[in-house]
Structure formats: structure tokens, C-alpha cells
N, C-alpha and C. Protein backbone atom coordinates (compact mmCIF):
# COMPACT_ATOMS: atom_id res chain seq x y z
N UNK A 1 -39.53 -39.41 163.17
CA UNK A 1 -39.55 -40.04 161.85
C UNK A 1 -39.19 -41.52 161.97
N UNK A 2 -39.94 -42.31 161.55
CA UNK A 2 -39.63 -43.44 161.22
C UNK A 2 -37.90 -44.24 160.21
N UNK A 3 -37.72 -45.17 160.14
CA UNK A 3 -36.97 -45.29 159.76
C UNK A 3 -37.04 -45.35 158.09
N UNK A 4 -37.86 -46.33 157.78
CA UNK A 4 -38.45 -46.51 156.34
C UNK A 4 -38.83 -44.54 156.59
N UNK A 5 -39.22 -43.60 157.00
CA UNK A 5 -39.47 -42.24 156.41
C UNK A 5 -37.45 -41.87 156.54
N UNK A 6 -36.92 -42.03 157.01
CA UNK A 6 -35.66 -41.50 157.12
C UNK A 6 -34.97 -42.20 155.89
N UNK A 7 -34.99 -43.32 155.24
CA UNK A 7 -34.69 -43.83 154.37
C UNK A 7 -35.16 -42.70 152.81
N UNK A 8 -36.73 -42.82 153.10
CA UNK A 8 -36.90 -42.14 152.06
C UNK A 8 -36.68 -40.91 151.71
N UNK A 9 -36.69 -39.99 152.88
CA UNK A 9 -36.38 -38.87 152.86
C UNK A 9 -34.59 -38.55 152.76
N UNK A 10 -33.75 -39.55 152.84
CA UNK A 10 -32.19 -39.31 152.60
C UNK A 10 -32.40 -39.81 151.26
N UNK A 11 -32.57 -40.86 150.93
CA UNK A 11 -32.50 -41.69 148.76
C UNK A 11 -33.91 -41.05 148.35
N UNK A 12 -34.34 -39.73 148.77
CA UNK A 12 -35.97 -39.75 147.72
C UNK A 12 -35.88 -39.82 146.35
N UNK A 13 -34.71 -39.34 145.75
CA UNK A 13 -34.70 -38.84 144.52
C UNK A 13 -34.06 -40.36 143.86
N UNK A 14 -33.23 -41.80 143.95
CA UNK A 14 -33.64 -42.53 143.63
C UNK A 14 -34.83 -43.53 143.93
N UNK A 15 -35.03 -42.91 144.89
CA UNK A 15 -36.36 -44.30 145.24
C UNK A 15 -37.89 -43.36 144.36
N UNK A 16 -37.83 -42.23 144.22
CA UNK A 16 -38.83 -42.31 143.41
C UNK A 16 -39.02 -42.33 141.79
N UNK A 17 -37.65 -42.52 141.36
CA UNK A 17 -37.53 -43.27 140.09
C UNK A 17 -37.79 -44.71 140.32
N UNK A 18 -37.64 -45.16 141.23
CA UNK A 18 -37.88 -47.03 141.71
C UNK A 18 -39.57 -46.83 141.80
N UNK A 19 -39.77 -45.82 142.54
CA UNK A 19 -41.82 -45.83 142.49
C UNK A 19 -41.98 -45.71 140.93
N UNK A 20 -41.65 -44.49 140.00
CA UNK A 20 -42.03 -44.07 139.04
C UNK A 20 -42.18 -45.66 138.01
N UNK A 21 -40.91 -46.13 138.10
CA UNK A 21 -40.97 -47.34 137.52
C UNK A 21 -42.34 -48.47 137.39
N UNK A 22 -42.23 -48.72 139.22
CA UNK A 22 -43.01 -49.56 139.18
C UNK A 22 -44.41 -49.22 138.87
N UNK A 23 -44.57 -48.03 139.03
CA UNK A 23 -45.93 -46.94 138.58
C UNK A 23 -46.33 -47.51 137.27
N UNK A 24 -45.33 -47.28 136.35
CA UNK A 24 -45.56 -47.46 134.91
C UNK A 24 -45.67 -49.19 134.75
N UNK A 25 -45.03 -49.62 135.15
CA UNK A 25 -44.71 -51.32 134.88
C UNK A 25 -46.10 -51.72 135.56
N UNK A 26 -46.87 -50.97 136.64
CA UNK A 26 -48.08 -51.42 137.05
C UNK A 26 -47.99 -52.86 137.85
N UNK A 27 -46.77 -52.74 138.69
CA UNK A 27 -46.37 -54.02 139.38
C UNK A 27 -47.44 -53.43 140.99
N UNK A 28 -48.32 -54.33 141.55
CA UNK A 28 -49.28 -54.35 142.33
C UNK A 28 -48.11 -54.11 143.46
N UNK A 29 -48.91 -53.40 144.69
CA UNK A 29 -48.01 -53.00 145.90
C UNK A 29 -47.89 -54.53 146.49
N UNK A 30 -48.90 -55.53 146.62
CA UNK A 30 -48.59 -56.94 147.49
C UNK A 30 -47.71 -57.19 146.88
N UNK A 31 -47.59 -57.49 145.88
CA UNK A 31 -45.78 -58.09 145.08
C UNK A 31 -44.66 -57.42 145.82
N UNK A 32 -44.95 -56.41 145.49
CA UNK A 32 -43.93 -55.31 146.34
C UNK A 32 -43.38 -55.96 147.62
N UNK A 33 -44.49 -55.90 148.37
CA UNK A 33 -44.61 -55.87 150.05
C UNK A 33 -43.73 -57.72 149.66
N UNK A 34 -44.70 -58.58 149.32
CA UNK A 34 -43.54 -59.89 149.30
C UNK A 34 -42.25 -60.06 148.99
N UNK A 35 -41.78 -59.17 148.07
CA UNK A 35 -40.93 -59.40 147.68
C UNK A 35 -39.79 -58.86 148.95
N UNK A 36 -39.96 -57.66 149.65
CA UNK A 36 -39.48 -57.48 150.73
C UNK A 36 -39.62 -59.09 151.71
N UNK A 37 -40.18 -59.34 151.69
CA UNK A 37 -40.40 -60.45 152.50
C UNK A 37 -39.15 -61.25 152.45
N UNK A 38 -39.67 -61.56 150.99
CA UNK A 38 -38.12 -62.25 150.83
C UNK A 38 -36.88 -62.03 150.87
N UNK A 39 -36.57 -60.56 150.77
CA UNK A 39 -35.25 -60.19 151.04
C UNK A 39 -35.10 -60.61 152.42
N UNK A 40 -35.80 -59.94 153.41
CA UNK A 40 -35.96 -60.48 154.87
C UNK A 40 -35.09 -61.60 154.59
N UNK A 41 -36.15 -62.78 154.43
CA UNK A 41 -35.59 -63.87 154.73
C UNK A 41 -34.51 -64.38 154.30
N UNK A 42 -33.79 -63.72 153.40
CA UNK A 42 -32.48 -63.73 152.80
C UNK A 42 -31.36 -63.10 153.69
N UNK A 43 -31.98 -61.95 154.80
CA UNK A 43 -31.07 -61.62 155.65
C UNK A 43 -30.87 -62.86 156.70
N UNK A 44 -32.19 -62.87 157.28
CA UNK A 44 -32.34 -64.34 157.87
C UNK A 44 -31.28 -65.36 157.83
N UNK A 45 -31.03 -65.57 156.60
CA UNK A 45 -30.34 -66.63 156.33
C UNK A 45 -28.71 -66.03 157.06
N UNK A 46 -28.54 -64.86 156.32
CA UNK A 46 -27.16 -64.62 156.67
C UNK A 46 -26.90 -64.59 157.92
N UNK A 47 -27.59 -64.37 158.79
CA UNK A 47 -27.70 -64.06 160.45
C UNK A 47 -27.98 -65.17 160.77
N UNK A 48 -28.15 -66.71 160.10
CA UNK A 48 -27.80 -67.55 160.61
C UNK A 48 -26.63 -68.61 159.96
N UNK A 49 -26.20 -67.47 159.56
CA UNK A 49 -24.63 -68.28 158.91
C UNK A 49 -23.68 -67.21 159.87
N UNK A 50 -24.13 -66.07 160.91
CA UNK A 50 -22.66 -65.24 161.41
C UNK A 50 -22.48 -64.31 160.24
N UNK A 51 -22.99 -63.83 159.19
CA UNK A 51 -22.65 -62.83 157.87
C UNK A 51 -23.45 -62.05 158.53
N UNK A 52 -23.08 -61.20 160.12
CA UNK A 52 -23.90 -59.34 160.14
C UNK A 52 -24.18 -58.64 159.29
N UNK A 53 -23.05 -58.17 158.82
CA UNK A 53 -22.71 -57.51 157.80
C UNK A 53 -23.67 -57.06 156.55
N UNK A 54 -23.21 -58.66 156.35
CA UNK A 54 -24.48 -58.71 154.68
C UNK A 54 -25.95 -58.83 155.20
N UNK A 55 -25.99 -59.33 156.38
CA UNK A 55 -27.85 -59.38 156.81
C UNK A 55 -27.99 -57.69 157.03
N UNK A 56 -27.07 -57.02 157.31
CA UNK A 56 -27.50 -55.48 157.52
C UNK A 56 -27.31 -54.99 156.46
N UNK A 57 -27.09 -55.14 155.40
CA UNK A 57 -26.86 -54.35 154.03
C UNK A 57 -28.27 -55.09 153.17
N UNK A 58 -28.68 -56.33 153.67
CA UNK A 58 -29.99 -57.51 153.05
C UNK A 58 -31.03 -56.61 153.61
N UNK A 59 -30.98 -56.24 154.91
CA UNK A 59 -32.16 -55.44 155.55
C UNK A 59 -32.32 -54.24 154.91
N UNK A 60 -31.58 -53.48 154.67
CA UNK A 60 -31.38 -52.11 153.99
C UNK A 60 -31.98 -52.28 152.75
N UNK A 61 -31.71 -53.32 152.36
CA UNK A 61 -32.88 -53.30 150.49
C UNK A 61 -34.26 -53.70 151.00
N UNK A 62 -34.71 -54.42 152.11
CA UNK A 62 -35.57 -54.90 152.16
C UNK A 62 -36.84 -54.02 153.00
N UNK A 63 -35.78 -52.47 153.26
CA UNK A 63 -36.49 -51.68 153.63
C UNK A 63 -37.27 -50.74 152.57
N UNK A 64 -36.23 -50.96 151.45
CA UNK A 64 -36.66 -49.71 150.11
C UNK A 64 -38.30 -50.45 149.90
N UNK A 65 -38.18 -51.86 150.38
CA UNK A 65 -39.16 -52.21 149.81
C UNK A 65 -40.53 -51.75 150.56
N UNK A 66 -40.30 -52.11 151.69
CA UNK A 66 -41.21 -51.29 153.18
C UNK A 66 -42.19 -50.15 152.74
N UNK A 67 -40.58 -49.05 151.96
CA UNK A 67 -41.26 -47.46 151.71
C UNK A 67 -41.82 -47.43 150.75
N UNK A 68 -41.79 -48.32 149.58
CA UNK A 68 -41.93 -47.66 148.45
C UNK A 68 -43.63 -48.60 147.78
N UNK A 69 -43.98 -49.85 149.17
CA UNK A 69 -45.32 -50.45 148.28
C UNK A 69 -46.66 -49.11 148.82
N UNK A 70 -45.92 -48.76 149.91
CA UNK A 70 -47.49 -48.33 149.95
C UNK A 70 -47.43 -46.73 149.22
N UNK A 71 -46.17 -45.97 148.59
CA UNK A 71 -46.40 -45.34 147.90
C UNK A 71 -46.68 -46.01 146.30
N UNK A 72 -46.55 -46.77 146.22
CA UNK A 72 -46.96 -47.25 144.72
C UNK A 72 -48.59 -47.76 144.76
N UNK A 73 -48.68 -48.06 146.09
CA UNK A 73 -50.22 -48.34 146.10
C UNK A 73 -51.44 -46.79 145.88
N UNK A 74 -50.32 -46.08 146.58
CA UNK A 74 -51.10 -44.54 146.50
C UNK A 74 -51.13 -44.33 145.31
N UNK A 75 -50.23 -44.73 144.40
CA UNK A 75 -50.28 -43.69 142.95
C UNK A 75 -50.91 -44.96 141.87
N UNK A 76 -50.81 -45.79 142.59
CA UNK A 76 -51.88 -46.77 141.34
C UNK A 76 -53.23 -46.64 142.21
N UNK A 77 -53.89 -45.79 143.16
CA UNK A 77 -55.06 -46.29 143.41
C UNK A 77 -55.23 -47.78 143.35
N UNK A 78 -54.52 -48.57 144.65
CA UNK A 78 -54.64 -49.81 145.00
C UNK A 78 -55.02 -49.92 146.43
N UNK A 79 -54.93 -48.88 147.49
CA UNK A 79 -54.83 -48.91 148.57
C UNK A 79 -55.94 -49.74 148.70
N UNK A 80 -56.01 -50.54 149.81
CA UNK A 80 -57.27 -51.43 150.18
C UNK A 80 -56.80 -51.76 151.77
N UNK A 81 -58.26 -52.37 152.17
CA UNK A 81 -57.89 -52.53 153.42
C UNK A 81 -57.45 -54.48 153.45
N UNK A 82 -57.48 -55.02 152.45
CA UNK A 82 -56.56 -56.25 152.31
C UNK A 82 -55.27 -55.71 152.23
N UNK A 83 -54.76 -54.73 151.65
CA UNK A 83 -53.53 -54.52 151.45
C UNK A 83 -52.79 -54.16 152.76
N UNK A 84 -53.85 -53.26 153.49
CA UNK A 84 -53.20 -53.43 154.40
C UNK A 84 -53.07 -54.33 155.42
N UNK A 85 -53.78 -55.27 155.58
CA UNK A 85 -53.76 -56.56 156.22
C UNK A 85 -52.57 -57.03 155.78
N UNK A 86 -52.38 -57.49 154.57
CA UNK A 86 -51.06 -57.82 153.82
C UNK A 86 -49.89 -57.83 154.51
N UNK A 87 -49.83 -55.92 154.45
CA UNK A 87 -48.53 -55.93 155.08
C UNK A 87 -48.16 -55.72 156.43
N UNK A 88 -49.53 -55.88 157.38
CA UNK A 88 -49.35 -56.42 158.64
C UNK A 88 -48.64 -57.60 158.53
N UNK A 89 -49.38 -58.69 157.91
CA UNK A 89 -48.76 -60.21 158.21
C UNK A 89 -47.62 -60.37 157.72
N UNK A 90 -47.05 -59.39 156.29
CA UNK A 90 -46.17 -59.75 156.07
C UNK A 90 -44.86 -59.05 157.02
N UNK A 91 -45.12 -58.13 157.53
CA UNK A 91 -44.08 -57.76 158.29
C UNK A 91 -43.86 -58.30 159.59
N UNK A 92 -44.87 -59.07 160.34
CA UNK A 92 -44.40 -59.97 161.37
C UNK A 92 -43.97 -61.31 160.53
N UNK A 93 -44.04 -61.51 159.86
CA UNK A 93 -43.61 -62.70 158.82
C UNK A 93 -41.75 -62.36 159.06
N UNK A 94 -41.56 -61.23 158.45
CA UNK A 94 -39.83 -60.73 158.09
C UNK A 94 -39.69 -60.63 159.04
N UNK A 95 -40.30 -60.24 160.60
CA UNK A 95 -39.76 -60.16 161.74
C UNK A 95 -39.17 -61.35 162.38
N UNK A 96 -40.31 -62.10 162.27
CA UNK A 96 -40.10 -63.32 162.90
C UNK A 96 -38.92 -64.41 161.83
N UNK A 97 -38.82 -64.32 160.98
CA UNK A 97 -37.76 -64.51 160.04
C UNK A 97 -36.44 -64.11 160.74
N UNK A 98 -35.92 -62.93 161.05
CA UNK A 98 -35.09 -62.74 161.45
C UNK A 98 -34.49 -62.87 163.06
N UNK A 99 -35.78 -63.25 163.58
CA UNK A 99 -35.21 -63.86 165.21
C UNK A 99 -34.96 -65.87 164.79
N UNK A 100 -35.86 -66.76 164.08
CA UNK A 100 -35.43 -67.90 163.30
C UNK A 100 -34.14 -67.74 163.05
N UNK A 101 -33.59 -66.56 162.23
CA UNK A 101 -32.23 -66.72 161.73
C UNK A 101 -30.94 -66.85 163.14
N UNK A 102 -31.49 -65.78 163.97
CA UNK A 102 -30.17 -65.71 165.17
C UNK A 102 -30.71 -67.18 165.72
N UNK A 103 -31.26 -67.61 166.23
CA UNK A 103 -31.98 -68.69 166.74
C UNK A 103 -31.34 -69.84 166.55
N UNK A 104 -31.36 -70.21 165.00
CA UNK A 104 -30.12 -71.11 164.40
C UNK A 104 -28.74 -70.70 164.65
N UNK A 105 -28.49 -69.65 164.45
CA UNK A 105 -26.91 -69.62 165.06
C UNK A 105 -26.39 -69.27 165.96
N UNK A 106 -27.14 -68.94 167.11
CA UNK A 106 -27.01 -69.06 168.26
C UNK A 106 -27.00 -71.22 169.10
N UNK A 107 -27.67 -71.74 168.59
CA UNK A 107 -28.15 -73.04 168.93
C UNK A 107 -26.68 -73.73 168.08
N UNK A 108 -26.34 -73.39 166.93
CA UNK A 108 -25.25 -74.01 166.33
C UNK A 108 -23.93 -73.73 167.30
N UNK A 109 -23.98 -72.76 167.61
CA UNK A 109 -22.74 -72.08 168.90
C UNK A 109 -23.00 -72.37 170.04
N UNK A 110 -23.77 -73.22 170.08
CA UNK A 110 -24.27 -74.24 171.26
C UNK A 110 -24.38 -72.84 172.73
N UNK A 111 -24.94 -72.02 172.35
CA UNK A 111 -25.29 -70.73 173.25
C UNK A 111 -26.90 -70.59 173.74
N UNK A 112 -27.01 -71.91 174.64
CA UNK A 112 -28.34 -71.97 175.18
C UNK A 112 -28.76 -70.33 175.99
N UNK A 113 -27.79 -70.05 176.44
CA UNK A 113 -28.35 -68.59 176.96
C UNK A 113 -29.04 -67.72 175.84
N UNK A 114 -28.32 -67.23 174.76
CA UNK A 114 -28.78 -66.60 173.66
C UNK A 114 -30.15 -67.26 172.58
N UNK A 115 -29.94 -68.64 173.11
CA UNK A 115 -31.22 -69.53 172.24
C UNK A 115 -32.63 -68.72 172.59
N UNK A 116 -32.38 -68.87 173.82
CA UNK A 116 -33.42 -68.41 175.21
C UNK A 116 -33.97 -67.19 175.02
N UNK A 117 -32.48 -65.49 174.92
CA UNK A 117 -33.00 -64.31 174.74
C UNK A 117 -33.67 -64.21 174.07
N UNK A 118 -33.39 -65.08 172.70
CA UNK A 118 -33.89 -64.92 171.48
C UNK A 118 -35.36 -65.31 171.40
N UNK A 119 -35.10 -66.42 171.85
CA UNK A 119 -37.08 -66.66 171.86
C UNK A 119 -37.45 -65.75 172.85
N UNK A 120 -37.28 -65.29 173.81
CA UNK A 120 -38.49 -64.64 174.92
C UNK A 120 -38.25 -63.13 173.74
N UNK A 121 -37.47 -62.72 172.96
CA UNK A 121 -37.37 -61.48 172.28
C UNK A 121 -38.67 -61.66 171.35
N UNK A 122 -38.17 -62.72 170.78
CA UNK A 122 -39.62 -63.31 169.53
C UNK A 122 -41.08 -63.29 170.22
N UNK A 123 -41.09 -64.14 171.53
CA UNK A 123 -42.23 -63.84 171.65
C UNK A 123 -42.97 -62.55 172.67
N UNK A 124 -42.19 -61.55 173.07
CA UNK A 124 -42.22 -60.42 173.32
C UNK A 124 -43.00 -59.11 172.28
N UNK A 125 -41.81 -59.53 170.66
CA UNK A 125 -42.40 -58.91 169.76
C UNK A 125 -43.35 -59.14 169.34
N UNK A 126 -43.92 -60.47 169.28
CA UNK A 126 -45.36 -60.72 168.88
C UNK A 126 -46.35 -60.31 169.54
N UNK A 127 -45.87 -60.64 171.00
CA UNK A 127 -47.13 -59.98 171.63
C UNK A 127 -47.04 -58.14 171.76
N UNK A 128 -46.27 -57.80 171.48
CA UNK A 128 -45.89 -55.84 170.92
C UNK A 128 -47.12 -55.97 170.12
N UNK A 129 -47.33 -56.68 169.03
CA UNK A 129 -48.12 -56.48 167.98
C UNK A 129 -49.52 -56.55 168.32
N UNK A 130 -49.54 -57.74 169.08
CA UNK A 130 -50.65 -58.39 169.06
C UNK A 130 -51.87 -57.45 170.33
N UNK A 131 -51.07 -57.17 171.33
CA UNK A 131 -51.48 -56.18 172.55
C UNK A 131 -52.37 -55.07 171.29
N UNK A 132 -51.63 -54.09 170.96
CA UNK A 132 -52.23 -53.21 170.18
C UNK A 132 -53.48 -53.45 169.50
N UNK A 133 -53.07 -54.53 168.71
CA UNK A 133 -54.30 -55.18 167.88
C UNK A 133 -55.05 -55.53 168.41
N UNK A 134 -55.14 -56.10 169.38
CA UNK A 134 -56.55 -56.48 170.76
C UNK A 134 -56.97 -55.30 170.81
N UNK A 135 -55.86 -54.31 172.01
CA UNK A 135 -56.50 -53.35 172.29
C UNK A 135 -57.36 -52.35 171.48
N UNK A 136 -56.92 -52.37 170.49
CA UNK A 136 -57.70 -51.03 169.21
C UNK A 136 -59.02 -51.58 168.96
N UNK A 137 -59.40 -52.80 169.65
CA UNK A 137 -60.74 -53.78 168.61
C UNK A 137 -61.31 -53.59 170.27
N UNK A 138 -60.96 -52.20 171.30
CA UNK A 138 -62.15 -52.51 172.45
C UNK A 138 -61.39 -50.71 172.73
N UNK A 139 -60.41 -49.85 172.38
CA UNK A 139 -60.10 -48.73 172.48
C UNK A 139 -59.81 -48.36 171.27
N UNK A 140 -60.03 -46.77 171.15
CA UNK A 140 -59.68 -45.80 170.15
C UNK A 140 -58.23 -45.81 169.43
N UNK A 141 -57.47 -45.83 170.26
CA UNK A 141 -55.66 -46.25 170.12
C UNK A 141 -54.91 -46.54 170.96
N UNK A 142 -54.05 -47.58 170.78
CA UNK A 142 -52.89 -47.86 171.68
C UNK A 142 -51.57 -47.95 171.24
N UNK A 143 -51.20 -46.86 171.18
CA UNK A 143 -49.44 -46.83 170.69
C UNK A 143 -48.42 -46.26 171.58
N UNK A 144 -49.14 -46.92 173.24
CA UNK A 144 -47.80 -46.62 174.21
C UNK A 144 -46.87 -47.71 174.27
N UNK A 145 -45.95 -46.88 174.14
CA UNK A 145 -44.85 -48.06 174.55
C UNK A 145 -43.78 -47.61 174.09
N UNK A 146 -42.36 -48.03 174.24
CA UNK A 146 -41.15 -47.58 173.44
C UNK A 146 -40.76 -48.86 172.42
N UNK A 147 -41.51 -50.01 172.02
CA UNK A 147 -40.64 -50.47 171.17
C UNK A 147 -41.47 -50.98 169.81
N UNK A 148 -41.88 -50.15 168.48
CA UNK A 148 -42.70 -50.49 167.75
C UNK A 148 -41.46 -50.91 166.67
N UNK A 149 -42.33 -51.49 165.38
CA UNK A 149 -41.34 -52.06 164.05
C UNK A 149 -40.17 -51.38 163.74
N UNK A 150 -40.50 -49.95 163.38
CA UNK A 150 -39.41 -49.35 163.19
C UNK A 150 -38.21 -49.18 163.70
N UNK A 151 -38.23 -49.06 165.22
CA UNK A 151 -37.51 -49.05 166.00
C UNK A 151 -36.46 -50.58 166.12
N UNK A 152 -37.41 -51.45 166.40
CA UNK A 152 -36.80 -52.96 165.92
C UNK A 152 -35.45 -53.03 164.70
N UNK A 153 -36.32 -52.69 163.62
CA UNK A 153 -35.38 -52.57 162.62
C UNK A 153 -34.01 -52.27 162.65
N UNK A 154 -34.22 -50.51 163.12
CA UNK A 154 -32.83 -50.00 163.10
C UNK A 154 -31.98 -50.67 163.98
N UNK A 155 -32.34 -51.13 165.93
CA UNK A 155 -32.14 -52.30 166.47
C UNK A 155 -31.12 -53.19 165.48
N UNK A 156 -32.17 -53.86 165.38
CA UNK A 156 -31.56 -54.99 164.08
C UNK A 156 -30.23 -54.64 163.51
N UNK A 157 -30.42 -53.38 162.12
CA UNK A 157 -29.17 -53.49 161.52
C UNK A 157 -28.15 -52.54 162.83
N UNK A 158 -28.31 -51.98 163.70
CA UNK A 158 -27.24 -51.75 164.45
C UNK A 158 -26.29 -52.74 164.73
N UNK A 159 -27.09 -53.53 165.57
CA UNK A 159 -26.81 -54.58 165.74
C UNK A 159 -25.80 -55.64 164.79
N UNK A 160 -26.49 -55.80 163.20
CA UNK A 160 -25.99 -56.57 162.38
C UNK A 160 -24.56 -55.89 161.57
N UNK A 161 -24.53 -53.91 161.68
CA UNK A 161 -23.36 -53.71 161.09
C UNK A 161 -22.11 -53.13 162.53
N UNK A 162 -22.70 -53.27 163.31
CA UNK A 162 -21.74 -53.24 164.28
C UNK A 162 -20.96 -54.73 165.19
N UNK A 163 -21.50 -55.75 164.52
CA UNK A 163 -21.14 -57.12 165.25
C UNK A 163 -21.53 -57.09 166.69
N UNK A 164 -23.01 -56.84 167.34
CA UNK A 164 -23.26 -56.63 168.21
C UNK A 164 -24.73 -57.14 168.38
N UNK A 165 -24.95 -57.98 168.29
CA UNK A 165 -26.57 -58.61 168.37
C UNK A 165 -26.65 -59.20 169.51
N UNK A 166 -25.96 -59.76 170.11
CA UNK A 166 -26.34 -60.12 171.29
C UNK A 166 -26.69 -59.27 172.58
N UNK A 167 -25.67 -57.97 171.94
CA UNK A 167 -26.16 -56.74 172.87
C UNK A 167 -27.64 -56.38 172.76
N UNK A 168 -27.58 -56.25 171.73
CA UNK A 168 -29.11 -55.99 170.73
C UNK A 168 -30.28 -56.70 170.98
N UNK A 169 -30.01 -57.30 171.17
CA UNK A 169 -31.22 -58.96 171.81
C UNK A 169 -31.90 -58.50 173.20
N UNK A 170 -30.87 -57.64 173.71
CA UNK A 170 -31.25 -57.51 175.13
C UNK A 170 -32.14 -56.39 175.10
N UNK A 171 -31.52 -55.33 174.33
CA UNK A 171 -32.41 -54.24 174.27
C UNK A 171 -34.06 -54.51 174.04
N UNK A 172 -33.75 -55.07 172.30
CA UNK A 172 -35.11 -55.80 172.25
C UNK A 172 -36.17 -56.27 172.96
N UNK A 173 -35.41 -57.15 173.75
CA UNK A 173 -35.97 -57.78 174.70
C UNK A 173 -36.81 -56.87 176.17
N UNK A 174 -35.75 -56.36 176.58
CA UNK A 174 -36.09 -55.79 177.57
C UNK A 174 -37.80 -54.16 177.11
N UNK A 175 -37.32 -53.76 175.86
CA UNK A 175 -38.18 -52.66 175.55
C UNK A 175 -39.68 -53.42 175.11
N UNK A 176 -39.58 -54.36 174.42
CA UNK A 176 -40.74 -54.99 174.42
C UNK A 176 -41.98 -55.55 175.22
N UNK A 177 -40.49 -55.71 175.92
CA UNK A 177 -41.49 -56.43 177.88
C UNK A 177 -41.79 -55.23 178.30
N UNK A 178 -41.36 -53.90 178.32
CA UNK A 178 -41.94 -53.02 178.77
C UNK A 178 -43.02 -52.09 178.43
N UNK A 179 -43.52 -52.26 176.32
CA UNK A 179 -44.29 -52.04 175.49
C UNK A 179 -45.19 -52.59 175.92
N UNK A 180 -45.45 -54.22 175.77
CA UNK A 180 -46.72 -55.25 176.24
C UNK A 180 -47.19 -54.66 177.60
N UNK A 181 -46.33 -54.21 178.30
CA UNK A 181 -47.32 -54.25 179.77
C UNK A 181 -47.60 -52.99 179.64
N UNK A 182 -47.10 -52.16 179.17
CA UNK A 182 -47.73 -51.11 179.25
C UNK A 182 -49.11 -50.62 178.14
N UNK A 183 -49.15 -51.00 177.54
CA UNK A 183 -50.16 -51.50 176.38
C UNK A 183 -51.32 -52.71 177.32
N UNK A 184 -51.05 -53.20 178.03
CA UNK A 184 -52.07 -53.47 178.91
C UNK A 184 -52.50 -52.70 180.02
N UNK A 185 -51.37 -52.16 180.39
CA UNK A 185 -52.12 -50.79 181.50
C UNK A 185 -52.48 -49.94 180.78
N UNK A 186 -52.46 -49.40 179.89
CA UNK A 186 -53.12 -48.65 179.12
C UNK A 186 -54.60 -48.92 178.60
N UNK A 187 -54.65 -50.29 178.14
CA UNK A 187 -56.05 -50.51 177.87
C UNK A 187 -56.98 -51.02 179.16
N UNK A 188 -56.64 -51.65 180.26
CA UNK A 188 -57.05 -51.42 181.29
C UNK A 188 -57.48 -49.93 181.87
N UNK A 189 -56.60 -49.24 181.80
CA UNK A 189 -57.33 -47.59 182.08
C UNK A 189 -58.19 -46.85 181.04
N UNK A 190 -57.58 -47.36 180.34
CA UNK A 190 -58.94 -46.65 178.98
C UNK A 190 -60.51 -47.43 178.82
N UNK A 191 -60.17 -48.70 179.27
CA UNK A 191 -61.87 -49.20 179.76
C UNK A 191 -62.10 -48.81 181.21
N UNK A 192 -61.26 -48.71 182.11
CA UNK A 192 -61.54 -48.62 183.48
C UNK A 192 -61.75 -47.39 184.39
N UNK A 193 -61.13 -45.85 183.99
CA UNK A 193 -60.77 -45.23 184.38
C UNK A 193 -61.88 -44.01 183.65
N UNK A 194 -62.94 -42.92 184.15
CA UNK A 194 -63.50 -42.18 183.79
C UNK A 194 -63.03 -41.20 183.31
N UNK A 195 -61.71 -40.95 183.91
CA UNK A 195 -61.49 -39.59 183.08
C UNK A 195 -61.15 -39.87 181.88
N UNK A 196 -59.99 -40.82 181.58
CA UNK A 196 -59.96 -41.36 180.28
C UNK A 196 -61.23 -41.81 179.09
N UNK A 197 -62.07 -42.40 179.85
CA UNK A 197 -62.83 -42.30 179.20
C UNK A 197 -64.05 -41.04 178.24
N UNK A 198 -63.68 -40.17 179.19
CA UNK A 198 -64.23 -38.77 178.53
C UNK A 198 -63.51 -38.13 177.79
């Protein structure tokens, strides 16, 4: 189970008065999906002021938001395949938001080592994303690896309610580098390799 499904499945019974709502109010799922965005970047902020804490309690609302556009998209008959583009970009958007945030306060704590994790983490996760997305546009599927969004996340607020991100950075780091390459050996054998191919 995912995390956004573990969320919903522990609060279902308020979060689907929060769907029912927006059901009726007829608020479009992209609003939705942005508006998470912005919480993101509101954690962002706190994780670059040193406030864990509140960036892990900022992430936690900004997940209700995660679960609940694309069920509101289901029950308004909105689903589209812009929408889901949407919340591709917008969720490497909040991702990358929240490595910006350590980034700054790591660099303010004059912690060139951690400046460093942090970017090769950032651009690790992008290319997590981006591997897949190649690969699926020349193979059927590519979802090997151990480190997708969800996983990140919880990462994240571990990290942010235990005062432990720098531990966290590493993990990141290290599972990602091991996602990308393997997401290239994977699509390397799925064009290269006959049995796979049958």
C-alpha cells in the first residue's frame, strides 16, 4: 500500500466528507492537485528555516491532498489524460520544492557536505522519474527499483518528525542511484534480451 492509500484507508471516514464536499462545491481535481502543491512548498519553507516538525505535519495535509484529487476527479467524471499529466508535473514540482528547502538550510549552516547530498538526491530523484518515463515510451513497464514517490514521502516526514534528515538524505540518495540503474538495466534487457521479449 502506498502511503497516500494508507492515509486514506486510516482517515477514510473524514476524508470522504472532504471528497463529498468538494463533490458538491464542484471544485475541479487540478485545483485540488495545486493546491497540494502549495502546501508542499509551505513545508519547503519550514525545512528551510530548521521547523522538521511543522514541515512534517505541512506534508501530512499536503498528502490529503495527493488522495483525495484523483478521487474527486473519479466522482465528477473529470479524469483526463491532462489531468494526469498535471499531477505528474505537479508532484515533481512538490518534490523538488522540498530538496530547494533543505538546500537552503543546509548552505545557511554553511554544510557544504549536505549542500552536495542534497543535490545529487535531487538529481537522482529526477532522473527516478524520468528513467521510467523514457523507458515506458520504448517498453510495456518499468517499475523496478526500490525508490518511487511514495516511498520518498514517508522518507521525508520520517525524517522531518524524527529530527533526522540528514540521515534521510542518504537513504534517498543511495535508493535512487540504485532505482535509475536499475531501470536502465531493465530497459536494456527488455529491448535486448529474447526471452523478455516474448
Amino acid at each position: 500500500m502506498t502511503f497516500t492509500g494508507l492515509v486514506g484507508a486510516t482517515f477514510w471516514l473524514p476524508l470522504r466528507a472532504i471528497i463529498a464536499l468538494c463533490v458538491r462545491l464542484r471544485i475541479h481535481p487540478n485545483v485540488l492537485t495545486f493546491t497540494g502543491v502549495l502546501i508542499n512548498v509551505a513545508a519547503a519553507w519550514a525545512l528551510a528555516l530548521g521547523h522538521f516538525v511543522t514541515a512534517g505535519v505541512i506534508m501530512t495535509l499536503a498528502n490529503i491532498f495527493d488522495f483525495i484529487d484523483g478521487k474527486v476527479a473519479g466522482e465528477l467524471e473529470l479524469s483526463s489524460d491532462f489531468g494526469g499529466f498535471w499531477d505528474s508535473v505537479m508532484d515533481r514540482f512538490s518534490d523538488i520544492s522540498l530538496f530547494v528547502g533543505l538546500t537552503y538550510l543546509y548552505s545557511t549552516l554553511g554544510r557544504t557536505d549536505y549542500v552536495m547530498v542534497t543535490a545529487l538526491a535531487t538529481m537522482f530523484t529526477i532522473l527516478t522519474s524520468y528513467t521510467r518515463a523514457r523507458a515506458e515510451s520504448v517498453v510495456a513497464k518499468c517499475k523496478v527499483g526500490f525508490m518511487e514517490r511514495p516511498e520518498r514521502i514517508v522518507l521525508f516526514m520520517i525524517g522531518a518528525f524524527t529530527n533526522r534528515m540528514a540521515a534521510v538524505l542518504w537513504v534517498i540518495l543511495v535508493l535512487s542511484v540504485a532505482t535509475v540503474f536499475a531501470r536502465i538495466y531493465y530497459t536494456w534487457r527488455a529491448l535486448n534480451d529474447p526471452e523478455m521479449q516474448s
